[in-house]
Protein backbone atom coordinates (compact mmCIF):
# COMPACT_ATOMS: atom_id res chain seq x y z
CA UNK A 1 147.32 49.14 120.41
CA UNK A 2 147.57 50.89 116.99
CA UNK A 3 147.16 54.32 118.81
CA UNK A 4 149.72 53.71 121.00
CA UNK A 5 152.47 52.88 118.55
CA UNK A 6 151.10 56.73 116.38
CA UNK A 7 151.12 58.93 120.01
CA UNK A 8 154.91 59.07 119.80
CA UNK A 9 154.05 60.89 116.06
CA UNK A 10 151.15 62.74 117.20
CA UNK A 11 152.40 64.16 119.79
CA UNK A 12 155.87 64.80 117.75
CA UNK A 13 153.18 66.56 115.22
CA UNK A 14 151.77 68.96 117.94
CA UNK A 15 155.11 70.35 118.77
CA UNK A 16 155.81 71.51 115.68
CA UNK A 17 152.80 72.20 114.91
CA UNK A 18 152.40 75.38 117.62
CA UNK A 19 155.39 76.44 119.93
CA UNK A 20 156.07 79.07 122.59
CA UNK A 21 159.21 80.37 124.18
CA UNK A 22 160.25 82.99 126.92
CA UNK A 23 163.18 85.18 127.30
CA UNK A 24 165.33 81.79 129.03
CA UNK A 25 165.80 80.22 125.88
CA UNK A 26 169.49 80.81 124.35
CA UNK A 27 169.06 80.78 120.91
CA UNK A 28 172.70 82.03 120.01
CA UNK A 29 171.74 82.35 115.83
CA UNK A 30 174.34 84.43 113.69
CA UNK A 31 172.26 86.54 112.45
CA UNK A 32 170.29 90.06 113.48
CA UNK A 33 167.21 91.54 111.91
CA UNK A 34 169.13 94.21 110.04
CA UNK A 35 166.30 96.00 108.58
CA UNK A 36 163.15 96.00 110.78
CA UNK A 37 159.56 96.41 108.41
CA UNK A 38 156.06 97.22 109.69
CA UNK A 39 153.70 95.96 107.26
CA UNK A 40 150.09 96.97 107.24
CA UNK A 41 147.44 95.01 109.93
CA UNK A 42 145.94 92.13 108.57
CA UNK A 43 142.43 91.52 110.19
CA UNK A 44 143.41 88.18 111.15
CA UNK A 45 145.98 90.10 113.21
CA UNK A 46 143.52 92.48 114.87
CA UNK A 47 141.49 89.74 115.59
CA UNK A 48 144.24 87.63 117.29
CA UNK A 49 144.92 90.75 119.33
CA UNK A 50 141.56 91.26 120.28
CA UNK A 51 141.07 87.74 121.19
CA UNK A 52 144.38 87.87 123.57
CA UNK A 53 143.17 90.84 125.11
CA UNK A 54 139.61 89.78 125.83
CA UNK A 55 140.91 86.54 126.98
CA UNK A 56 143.07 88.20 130.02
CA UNK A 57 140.08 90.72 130.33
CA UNK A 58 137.96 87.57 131.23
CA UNK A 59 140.36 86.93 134.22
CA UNK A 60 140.87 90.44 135.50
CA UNK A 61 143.96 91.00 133.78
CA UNK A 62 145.18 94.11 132.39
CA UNK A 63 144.87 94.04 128.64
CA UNK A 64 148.14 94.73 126.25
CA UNK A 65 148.89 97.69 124.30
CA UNK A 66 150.15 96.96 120.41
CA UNK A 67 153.53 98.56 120.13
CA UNK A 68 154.84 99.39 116.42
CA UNK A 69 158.48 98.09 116.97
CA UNK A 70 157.05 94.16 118.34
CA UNK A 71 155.08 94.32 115.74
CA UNK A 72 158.48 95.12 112.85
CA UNK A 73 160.65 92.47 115.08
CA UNK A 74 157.39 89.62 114.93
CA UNK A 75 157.10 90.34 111.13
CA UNK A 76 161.05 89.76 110.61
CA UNK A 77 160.97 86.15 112.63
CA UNK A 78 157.38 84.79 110.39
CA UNK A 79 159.00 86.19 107.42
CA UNK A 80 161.75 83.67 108.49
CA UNK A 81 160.01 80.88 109.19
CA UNK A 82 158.08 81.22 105.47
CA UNK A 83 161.00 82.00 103.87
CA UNK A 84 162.59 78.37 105.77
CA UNK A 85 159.08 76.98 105.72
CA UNK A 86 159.55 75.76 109.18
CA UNK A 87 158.16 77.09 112.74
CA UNK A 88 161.17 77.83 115.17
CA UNK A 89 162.09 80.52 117.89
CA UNK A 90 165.61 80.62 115.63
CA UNK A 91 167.62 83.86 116.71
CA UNK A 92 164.56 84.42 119.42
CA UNK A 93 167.87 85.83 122.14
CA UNK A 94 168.63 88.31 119.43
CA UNK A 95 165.20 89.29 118.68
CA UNK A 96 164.57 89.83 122.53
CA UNK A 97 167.98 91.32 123.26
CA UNK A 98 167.02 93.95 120.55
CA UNK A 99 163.58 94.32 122.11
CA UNK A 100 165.45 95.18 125.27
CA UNK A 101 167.57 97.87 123.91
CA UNK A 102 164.93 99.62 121.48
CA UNK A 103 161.85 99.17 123.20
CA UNK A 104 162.65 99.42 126.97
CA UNK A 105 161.79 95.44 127.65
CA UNK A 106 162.68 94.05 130.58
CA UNK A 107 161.22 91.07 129.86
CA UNK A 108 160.00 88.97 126.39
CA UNK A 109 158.76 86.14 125.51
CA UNK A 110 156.54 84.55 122.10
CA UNK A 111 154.52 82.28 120.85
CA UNK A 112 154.50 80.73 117.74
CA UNK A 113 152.17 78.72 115.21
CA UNK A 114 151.67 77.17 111.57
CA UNK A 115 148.80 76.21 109.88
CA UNK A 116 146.01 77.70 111.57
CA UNK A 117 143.29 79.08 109.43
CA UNK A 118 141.43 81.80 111.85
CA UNK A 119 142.53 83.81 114.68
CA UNK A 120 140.17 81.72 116.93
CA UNK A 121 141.59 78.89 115.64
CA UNK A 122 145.06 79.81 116.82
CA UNK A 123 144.29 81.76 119.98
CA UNK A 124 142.60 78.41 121.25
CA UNK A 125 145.19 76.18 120.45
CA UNK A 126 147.75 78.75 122.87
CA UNK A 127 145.24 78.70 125.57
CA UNK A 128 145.03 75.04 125.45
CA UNK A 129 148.68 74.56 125.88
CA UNK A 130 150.35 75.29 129.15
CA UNK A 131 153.65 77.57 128.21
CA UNK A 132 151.76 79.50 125.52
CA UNK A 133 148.76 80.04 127.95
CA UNK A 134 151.45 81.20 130.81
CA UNK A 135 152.28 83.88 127.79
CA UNK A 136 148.92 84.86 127.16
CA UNK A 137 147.91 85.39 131.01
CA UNK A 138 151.82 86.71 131.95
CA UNK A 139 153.13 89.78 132.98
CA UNK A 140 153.83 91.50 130.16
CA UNK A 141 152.58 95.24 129.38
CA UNK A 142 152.79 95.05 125.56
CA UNK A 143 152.46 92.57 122.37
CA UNK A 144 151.74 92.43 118.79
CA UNK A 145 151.56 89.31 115.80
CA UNK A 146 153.09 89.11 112.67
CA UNK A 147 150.54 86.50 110.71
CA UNK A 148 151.92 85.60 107.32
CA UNK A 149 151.04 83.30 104.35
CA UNK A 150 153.47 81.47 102.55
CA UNK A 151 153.28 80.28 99.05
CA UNK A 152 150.27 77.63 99.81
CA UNK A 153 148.62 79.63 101.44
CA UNK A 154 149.83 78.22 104.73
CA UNK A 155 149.32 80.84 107.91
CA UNK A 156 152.48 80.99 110.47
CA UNK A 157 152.12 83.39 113.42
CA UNK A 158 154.68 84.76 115.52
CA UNK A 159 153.14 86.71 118.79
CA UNK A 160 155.47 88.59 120.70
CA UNK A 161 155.13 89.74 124.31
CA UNK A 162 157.30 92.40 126.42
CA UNK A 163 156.94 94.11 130.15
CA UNK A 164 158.42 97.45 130.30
């Protein structure tokens, strides 16, 4: 009986714990990335890829191509969320409206995470949930992460996907 008065929290936990979101969502924020950065590849972040990719390889599905510009637009959102030390798809419309007009998307969609401690970690914890999964395994040509540490040492992950 104790359990079933803590799922309400649990399962409160888990969705803010990991999230995903698709190109549908209206997230009408104020403002734009105004200066777009590439930092240099983490490991963690190669790894992540790699995982995705081998992942959609397992089911026959054509593996994603890193793209430079996902990469500078994922970096801008997880620098967000540790600067606001939250996980949240804020401004996600502009970030895939801009994706649309710079990088030739005709489709995006992300996933995002907190707290995870190894690519393996957070690539399993997608797969295990439905709307990220649908992300992993979509349509989509092209992807990269943005994996970022904030102050604690706390990892938060935003993985981007596009279809030209």
């Amino acid at each position: 009986m104790k359990l079933l008065k803590q799922l309400p929290l649990l399962a409160l936990c888990a969705l803010f714990t990991f999230s995903c979101s698709s190109e549908n969502l209206d997230d009408k924020a104020d403002s734009l990335v105004e200066s777009l950065i590439t930092p240099q590849t983490k490991t963690i972040e190669l790894e992540i890829l790699k995982l995705i990719n081998s992942h959609r390889d397992s089911l026959g599905i054509a593996p994603l191509k890193d793209m430079k510009i996902i990469k500078s637009v994922a970096f801008s959102h997880t620098d967000y969320m540790v600067d606001k030390n939250v996980v949240s798809h804020d401004n996600f419309y502009k970030r895939s409206t801009y994706l649309k007009e710079n990088a030739s998307a005709t489709k995006v969609s992300e996933n995002v995470a907190y707290g995870y401690t190894s690519a393996e970690s957070v690539v399993n914890a997608w797969i295990k949930s439905e709307g990220h999964k649908a992300n992993i395994e979509g349509d989509f040509t092209n992807f990269d992460i943005s994996a970022e540490q904030n102050a604690e040492g706390k990892w938060y992950y935003t993985n981007i996907f596009i279809k030209k």
